[in-house]
Protein backbone atom coordinates (compact mmCIF):
# COMPACT_ATOMS: atom_id res chain seq x y z
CA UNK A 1 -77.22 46.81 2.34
CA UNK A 2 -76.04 50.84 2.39
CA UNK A 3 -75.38 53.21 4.98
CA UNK A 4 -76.47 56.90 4.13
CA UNK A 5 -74.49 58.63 6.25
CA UNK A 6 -75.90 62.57 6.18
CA UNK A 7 -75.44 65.14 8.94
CA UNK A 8 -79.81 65.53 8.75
CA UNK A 9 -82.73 63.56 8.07
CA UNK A 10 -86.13 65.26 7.26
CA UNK A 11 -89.05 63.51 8.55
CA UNK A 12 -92.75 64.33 8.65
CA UNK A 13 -91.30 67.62 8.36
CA UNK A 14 -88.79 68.00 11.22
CA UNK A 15 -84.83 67.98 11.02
CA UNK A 16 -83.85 65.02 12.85
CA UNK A 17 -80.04 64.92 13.52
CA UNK A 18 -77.42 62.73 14.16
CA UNK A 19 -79.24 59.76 12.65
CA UNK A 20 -77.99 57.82 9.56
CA UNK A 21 -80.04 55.49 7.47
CA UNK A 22 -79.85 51.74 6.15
CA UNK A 23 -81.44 50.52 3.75
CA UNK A 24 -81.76 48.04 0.98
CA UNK A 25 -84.64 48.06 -1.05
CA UNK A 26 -86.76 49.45 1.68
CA UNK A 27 -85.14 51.19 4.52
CA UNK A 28 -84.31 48.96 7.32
CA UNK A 29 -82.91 50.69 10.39
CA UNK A 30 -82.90 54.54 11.42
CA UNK A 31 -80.03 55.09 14.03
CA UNK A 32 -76.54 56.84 14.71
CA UNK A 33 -74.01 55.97 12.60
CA UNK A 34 -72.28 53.63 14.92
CA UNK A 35 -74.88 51.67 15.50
CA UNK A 36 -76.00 50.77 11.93
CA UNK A 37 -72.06 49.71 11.44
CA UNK A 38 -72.57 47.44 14.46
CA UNK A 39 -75.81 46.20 13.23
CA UNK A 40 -74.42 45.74 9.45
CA UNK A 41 -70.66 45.54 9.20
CA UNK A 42 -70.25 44.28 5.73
CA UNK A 43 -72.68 47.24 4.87
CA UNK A 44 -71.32 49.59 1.68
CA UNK A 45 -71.35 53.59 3.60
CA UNK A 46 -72.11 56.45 1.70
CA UNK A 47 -70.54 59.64 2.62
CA UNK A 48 -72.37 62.57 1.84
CA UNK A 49 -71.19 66.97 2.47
CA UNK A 50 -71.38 68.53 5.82
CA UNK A 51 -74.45 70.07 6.51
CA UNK A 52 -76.32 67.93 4.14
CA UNK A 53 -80.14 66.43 4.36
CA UNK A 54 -81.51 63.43 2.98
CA UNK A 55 -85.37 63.55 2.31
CA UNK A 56 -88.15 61.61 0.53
CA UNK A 57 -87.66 61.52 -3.43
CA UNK A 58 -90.66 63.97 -4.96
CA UNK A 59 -93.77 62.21 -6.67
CA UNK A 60 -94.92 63.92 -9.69
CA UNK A 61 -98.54 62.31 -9.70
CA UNK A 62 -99.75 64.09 -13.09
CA UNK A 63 -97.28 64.92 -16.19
CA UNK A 64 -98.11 64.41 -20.08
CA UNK A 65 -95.08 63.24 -21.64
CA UNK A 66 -96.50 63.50 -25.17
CA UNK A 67 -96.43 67.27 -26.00
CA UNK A 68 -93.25 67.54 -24.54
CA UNK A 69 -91.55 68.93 -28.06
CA UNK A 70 -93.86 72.08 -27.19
CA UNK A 71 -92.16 75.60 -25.91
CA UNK A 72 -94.07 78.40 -27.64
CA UNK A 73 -96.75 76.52 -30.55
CA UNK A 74 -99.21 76.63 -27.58
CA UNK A 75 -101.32 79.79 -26.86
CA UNK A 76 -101.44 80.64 -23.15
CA UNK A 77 -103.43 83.05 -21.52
CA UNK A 78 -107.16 81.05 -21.40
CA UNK A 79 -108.42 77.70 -21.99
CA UNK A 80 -110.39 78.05 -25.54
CA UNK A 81 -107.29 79.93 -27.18
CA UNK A 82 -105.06 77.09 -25.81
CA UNK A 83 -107.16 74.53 -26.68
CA UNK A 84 -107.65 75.78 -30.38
CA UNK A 85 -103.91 75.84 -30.55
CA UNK A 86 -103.43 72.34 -29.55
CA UNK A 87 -105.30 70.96 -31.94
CA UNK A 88 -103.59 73.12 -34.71
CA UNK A 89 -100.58 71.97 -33.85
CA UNK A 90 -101.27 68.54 -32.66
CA UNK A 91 -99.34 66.71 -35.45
CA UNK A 92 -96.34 69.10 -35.42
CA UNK A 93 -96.40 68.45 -31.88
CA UNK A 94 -96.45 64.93 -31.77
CA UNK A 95 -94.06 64.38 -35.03
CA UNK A 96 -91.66 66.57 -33.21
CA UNK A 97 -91.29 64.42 -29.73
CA UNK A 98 -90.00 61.21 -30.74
CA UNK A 99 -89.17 59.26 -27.57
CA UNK A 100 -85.86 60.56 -26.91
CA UNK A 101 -87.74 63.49 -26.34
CA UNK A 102 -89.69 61.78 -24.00
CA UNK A 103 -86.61 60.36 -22.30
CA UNK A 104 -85.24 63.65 -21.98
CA UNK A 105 -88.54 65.28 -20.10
CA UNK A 106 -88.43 62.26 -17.55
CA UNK A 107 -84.16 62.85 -17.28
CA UNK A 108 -85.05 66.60 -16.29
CA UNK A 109 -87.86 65.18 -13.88
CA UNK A 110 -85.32 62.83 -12.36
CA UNK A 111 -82.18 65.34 -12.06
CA UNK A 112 -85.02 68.11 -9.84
CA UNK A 113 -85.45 65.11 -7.34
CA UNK A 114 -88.69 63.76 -8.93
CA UNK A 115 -88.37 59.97 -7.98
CA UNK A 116 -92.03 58.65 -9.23
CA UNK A 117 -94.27 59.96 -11.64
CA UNK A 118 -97.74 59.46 -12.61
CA UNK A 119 -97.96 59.71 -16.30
CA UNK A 120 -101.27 60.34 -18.55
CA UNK A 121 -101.16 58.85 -21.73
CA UNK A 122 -103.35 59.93 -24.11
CA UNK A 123 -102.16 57.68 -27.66
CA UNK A 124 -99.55 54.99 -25.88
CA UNK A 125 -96.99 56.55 -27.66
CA UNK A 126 -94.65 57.74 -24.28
CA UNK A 127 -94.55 53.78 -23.20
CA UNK A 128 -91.04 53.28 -24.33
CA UNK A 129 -90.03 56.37 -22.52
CA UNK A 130 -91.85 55.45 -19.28
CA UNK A 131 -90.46 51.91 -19.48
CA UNK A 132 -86.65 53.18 -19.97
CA UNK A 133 -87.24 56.02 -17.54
CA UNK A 134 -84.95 55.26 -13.94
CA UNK A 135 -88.24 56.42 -12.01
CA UNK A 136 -91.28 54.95 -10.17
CA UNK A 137 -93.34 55.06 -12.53
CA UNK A 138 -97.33 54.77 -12.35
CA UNK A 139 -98.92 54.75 -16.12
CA UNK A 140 -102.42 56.02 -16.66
CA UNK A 141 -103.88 54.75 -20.19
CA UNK A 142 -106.38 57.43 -20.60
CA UNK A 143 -109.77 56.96 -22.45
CA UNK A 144 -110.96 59.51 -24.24
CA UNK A 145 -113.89 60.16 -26.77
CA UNK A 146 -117.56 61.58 -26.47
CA UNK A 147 -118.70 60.20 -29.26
CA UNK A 148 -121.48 57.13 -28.60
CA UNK A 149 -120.86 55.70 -32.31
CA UNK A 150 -117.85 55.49 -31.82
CA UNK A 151 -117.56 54.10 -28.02
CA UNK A 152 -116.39 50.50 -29.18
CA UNK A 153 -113.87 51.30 -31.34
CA UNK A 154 -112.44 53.74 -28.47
CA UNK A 155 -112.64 50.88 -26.14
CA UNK A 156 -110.72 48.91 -28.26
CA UNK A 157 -107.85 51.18 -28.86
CA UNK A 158 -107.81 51.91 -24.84
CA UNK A 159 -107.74 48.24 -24.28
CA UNK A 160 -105.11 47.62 -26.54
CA UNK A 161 -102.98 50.75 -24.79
CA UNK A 162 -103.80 49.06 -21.62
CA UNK A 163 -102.85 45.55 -22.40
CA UNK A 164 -99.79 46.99 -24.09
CA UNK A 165 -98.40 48.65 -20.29
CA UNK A 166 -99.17 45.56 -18.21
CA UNK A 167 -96.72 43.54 -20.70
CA UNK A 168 -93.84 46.08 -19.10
CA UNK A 169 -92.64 43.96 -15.60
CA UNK A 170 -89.52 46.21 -14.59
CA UNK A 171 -89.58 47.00 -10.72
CA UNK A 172 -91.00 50.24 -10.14
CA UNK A 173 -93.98 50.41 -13.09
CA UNK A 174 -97.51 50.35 -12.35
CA UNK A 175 -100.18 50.35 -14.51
CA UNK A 176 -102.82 52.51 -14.16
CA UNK A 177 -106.31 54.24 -16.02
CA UNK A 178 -107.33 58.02 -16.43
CA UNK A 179 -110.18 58.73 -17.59
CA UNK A 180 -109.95 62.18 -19.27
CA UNK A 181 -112.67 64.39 -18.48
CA UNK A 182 -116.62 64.81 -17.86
CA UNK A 183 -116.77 66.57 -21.24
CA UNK A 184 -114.83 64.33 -23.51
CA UNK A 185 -115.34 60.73 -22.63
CA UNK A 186 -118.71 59.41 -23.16
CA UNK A 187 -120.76 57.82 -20.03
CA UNK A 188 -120.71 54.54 -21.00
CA UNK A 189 -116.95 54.52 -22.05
CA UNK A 190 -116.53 55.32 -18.36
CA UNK A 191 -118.49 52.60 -17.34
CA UNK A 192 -116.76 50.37 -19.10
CA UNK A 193 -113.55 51.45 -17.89
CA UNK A 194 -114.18 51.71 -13.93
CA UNK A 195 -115.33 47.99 -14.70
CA UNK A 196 -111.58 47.25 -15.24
CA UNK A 197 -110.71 49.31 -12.55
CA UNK A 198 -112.15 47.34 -9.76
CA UNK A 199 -111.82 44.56 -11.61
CA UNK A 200 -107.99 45.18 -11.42
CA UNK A 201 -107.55 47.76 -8.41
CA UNK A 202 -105.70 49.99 -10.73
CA UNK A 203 -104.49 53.73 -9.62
CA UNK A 204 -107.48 56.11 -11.56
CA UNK A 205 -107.34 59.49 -12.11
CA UNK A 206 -109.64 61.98 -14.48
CA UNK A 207 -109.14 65.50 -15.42
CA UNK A 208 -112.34 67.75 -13.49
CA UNK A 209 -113.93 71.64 -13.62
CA UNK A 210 -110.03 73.26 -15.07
CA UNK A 211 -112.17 75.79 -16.67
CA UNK A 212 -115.38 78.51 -16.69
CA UNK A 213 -115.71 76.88 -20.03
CA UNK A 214 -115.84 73.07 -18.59
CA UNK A 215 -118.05 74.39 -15.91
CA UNK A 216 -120.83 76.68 -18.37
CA UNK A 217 -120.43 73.36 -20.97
CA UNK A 218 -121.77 70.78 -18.11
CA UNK A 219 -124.08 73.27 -16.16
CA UNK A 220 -126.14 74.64 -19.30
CA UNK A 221 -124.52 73.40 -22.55
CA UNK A 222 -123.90 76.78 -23.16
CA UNK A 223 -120.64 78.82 -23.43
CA UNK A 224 -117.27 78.51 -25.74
CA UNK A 225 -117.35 74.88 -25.47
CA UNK A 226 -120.89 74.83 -27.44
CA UNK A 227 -119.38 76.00 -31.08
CA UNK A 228 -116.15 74.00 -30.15
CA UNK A 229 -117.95 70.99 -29.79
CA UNK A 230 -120.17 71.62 -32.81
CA UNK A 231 -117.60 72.24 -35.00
CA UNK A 232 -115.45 69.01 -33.93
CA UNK A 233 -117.85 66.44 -33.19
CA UNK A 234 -121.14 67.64 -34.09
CA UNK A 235 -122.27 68.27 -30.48
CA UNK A 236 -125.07 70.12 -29.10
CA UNK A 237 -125.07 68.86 -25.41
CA UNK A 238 -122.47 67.82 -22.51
CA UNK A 239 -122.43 64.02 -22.80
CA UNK A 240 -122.72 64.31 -18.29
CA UNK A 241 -123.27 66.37 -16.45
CA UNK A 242 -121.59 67.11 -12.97
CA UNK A 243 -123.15 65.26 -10.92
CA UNK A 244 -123.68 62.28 -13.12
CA UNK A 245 -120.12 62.10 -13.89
CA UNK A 246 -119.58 62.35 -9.89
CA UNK A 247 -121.98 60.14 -9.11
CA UNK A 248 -119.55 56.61 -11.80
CA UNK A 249 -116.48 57.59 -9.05
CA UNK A 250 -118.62 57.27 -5.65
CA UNK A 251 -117.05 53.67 -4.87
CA UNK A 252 -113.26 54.13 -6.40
CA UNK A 253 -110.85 56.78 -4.72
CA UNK A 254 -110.11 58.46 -7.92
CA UNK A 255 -107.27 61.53 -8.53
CA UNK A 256 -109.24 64.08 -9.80
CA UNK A 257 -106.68 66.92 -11.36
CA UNK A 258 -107.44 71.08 -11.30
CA UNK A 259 -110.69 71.12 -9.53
CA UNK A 260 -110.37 75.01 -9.64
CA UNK A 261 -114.06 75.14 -10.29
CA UNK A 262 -115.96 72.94 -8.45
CA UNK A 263 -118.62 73.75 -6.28
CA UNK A 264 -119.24 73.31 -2.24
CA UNK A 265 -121.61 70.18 -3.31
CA UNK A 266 -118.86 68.78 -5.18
CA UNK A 267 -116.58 69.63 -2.91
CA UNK A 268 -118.54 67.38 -0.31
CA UNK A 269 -118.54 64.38 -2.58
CA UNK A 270 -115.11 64.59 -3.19
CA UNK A 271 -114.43 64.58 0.25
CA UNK A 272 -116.99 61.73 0.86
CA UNK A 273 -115.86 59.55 -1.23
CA UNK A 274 -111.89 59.93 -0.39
CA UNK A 275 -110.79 61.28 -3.48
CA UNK A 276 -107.75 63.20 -3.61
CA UNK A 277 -107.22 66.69 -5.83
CA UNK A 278 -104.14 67.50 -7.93
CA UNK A 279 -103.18 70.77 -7.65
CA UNK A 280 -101.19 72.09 -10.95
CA UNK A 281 -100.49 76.02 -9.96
CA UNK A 282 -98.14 76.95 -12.72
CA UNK A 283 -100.84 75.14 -15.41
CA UNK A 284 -104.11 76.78 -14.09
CA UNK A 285 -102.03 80.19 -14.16
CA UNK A 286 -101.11 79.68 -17.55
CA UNK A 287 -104.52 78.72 -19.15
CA UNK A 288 -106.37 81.22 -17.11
CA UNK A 289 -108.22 78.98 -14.91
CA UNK A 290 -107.44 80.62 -11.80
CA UNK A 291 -106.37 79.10 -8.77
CA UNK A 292 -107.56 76.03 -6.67
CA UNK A 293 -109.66 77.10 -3.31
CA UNK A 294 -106.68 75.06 -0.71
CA UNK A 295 -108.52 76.45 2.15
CA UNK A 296 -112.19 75.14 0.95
CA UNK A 297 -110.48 71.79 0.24
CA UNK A 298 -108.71 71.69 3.27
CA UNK A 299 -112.17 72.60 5.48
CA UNK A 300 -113.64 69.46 3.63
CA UNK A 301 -110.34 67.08 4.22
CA UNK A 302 -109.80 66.42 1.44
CA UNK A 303 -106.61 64.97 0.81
CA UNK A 304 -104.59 67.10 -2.05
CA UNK A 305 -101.08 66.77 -4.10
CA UNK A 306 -99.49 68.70 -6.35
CA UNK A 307 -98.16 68.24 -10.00
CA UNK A 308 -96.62 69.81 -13.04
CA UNK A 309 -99.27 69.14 -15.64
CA UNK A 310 -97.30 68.48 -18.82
CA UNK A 311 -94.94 70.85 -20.80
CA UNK A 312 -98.57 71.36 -23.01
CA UNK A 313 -99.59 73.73 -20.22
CA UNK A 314 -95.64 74.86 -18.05
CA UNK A 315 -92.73 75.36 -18.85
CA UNK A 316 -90.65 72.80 -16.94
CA UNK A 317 -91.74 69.99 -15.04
CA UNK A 318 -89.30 70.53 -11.64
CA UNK A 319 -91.49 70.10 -8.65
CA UNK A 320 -89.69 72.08 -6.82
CA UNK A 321 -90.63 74.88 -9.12
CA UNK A 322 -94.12 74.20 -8.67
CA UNK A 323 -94.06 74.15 -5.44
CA UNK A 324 -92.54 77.52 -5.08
CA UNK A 325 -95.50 78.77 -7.35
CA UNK A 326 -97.95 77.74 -5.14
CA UNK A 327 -96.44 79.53 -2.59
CA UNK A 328 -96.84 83.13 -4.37
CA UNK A 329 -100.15 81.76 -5.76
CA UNK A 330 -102.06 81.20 -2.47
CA UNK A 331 -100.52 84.78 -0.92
CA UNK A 332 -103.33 84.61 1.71
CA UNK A 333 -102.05 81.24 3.38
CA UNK A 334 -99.62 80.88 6.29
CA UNK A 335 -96.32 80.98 4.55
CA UNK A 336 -94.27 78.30 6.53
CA UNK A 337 -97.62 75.74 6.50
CA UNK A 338 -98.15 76.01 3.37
CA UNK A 339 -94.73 75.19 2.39
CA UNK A 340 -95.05 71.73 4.91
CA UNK A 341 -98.30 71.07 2.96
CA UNK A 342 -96.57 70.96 0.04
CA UNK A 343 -94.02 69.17 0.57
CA UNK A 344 -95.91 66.74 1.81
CA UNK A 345 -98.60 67.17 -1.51
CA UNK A 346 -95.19 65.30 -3.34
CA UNK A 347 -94.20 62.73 -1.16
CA UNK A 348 -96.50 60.97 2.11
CA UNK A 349 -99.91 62.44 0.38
CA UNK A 350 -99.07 61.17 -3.34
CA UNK A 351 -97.78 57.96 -2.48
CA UNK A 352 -100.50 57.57 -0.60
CA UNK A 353 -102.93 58.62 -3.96
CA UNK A 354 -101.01 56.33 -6.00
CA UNK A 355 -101.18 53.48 -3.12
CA UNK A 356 -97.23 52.97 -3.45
CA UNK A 357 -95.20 52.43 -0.43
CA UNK A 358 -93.18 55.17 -0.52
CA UNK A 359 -93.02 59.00 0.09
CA UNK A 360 -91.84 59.39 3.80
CA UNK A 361 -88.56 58.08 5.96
CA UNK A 362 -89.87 55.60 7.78
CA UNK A 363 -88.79 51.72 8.43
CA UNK A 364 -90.59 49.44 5.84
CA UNK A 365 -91.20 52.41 3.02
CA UNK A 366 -89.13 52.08 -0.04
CA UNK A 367 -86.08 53.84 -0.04
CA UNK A 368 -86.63 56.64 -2.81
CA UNK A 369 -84.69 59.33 -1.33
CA UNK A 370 -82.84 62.36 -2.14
CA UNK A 371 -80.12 64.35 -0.26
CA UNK A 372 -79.46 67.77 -0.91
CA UNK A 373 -76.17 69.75 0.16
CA UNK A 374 -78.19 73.05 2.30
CA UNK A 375 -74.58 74.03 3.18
CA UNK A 376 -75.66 75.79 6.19
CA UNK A 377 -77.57 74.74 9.67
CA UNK A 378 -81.23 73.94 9.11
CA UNK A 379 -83.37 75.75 11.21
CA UNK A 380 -87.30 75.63 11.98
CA UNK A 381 -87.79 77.09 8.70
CA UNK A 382 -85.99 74.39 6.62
CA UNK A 383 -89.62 73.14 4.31
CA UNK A 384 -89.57 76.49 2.72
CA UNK A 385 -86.25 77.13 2.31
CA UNK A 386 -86.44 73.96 0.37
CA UNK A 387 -88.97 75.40 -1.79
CA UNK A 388 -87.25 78.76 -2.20
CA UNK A 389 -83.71 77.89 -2.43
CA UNK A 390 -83.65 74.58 -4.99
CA UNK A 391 -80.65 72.92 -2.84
CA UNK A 392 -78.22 70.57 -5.42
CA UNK A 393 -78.99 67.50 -5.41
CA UNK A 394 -76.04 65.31 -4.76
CA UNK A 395 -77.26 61.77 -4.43
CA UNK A 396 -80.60 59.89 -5.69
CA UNK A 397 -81.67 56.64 -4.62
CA UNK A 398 -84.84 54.86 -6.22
CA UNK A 399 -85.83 51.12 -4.98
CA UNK A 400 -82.71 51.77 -2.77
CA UNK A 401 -80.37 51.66 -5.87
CA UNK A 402 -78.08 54.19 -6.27
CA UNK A 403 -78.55 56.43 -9.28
């Protein structure tokens, strides 16, 4: 048992003072100090600065570990140009991030406060660094491939990814399935995937409308896409469309990632059937997508998180950072709601997502936590000064051991 002693607490938003915290694995009692040393003498007390605040550890719920050797091969500025350069420099890419490299992207993920992370893996080859990594850590095996001739061999090799992640039983990693996108993964490779999915009640998430390209591809087969696909796969058509690629998720709550350019219909079948939206600012700026509609998603409920996207498409992966993004992104929102929202889009509403019990203060969650030093008196305004400011992080707790 430990006693975080810490002069704040932030919950559901709100400074709460003069409480303390004990916890094991999960947290156990929320009280003044006093108490809690009453309640658990033999208890080990951690001291922490004046004027510090412990809050829930971030969740990262979408970050590619595999490109993570990449700082300037990639083309930014819109989708097709990026895209082209990713697949020139795919094998550079991947020769170049060995799984130190890995390591080290998950290191810098865990020093910014990011206590979970959902990661999309698109070859297996980031399992070793997910497995060492001191993080929650929830691992989507993604399938991937449009190809119908060549749907049972894909299968396989996803099968074989999957299979591969549920031999890994340290505390803390859950596997999980992705499906990439409506335009790359073939209908009845989805099929055959959700199967497993329900069969397993796996965590599913699938890349959806990132681009006008994605969006001209699956409305009319027309657009950059059409050559792209010709050229690579000998395609003349969008393997779904839309609605037929909606239409596999109705009965799983799925993560759907980017989202920028879906339409009020899809909007409403998001929303009825309780998906959730990852938002990934700082990627969607950099490809050229533009930026997600919060207030359309927010007038259909629809719950939403946000996420870094991999280093393929950003150039760090601190949550923080993202966050602050989104705050100049979406200039027409109320500034000081926006800034709860987010927070909240990396702790109560991801866990949540990712069905883990974690991702608020509360008795019974796991205690992931992080306390920063704010040096100062919070005031009313404390969720965006958390965003602005980037606080040091002075302790980190994950499974309610200290790290």
């Amino acid at each position: 048992m430990k006693i975080l002693h810490v002069s704040h607490l932030l919950i559901n938003n709100e400074v709460i003072s003069g409480k303390s915290l004990a916890f094991d694995k999960t947290i156990k009692k929320i009280a003044p100090l006093e108490e809690l040393l009453q309640m658990y003498p033999d208890a080990q007390v951690i001291d922490t600065p004046p004027e510090s605040i412990v809050m829930p550890g971030l969740i990262n719920s979408h970050v590619h570990l595999e490109f993570s050797a990449n700082k300037t091969h990639l083309k930014y500025g819109k989708f097709m140009p990026w895209l082209h350069s990713v697949i020139e420099n795919r094998e550079e890419l991947i020769a170049n991030c060995s799984s130190a490299c890995m390591q080290e992207a998950t290191q810098k993920m865990l020093d910014s406060g990011t206590t979970t992370f959902g990661a999309i893996s698109s070859h297996g080859m980031d399992l070793e660094a997910a497995e060492l990594a001191q993080q929650n850590v929830v691992y989507f095996n993604e399938v991937i491939g449009s190809q119908a001739t060549m749907a049972d061999a894909l299968f396989g090799d996803f099968k074989s990814r999957l299979e591969a992640s549920e031999t890994i039983k340290r505390e803390g990693f859950t596997p999980a399935i992705a499906i990439h996108s409506p335009y790359s993964v073939h209908p009845a490779l989805i099929k055959k995937a959700l199967d497993l999915v329900r069969l397993r009640n796996y965590p599913l998430s699938a890349h959806f409308m990132e681009s006008p390209e994605e969006r001209e591809w699956l409305d009319s087969n027309k657009g950059e896409f059409k050559p792209f696909f010709n050229e690579f796969l000998k395609q003349d058509y969008a393997v779904n469309t839309s609605k037929e690629f909606l239409e596999l998720f109705k009965d799983i709550p799925t993560l759907f990632t980017h989202v920028v350019h879906a339409t009020p219909n899809e909007l409403d079948k998001l929303s009825d059937a309780h998906h959730t939206v990852i938002h990934c600012p700082i990627s969607n700026r950099l490809l050229g997508n533009g930026a997600l509609d919060l207030d359309a998603i927010e007038a259909q409920n629809i719950n939403w998180v946000c996420g870094t996207d991999g280093l393929s498409s950003n150039y760090d992966l601190n949550l923080f950072e993202e966050m602050k993004a989104a705050l100049f992104m979406h200039s027409d929102s109320e500034l000081l709601p926006l800034a709860k929202s987010l927070l909240n889009s990396v702790t109560i509403d991801a866990a949540k997502a990712l069905k883990l019990n974690t991702g608020e203060i509360k008795v019974g969650k796991n205690a992931d936590l992080i306390v920063l030093d704010i040096k100062e008196e919070p005031n009313q305004q404390l969720p965006l000064h958390l965003i602005l400011h980037q606080y040091p992080i002075i302790n980190t707790f994950i499974n309610g051991k200290v790290i």
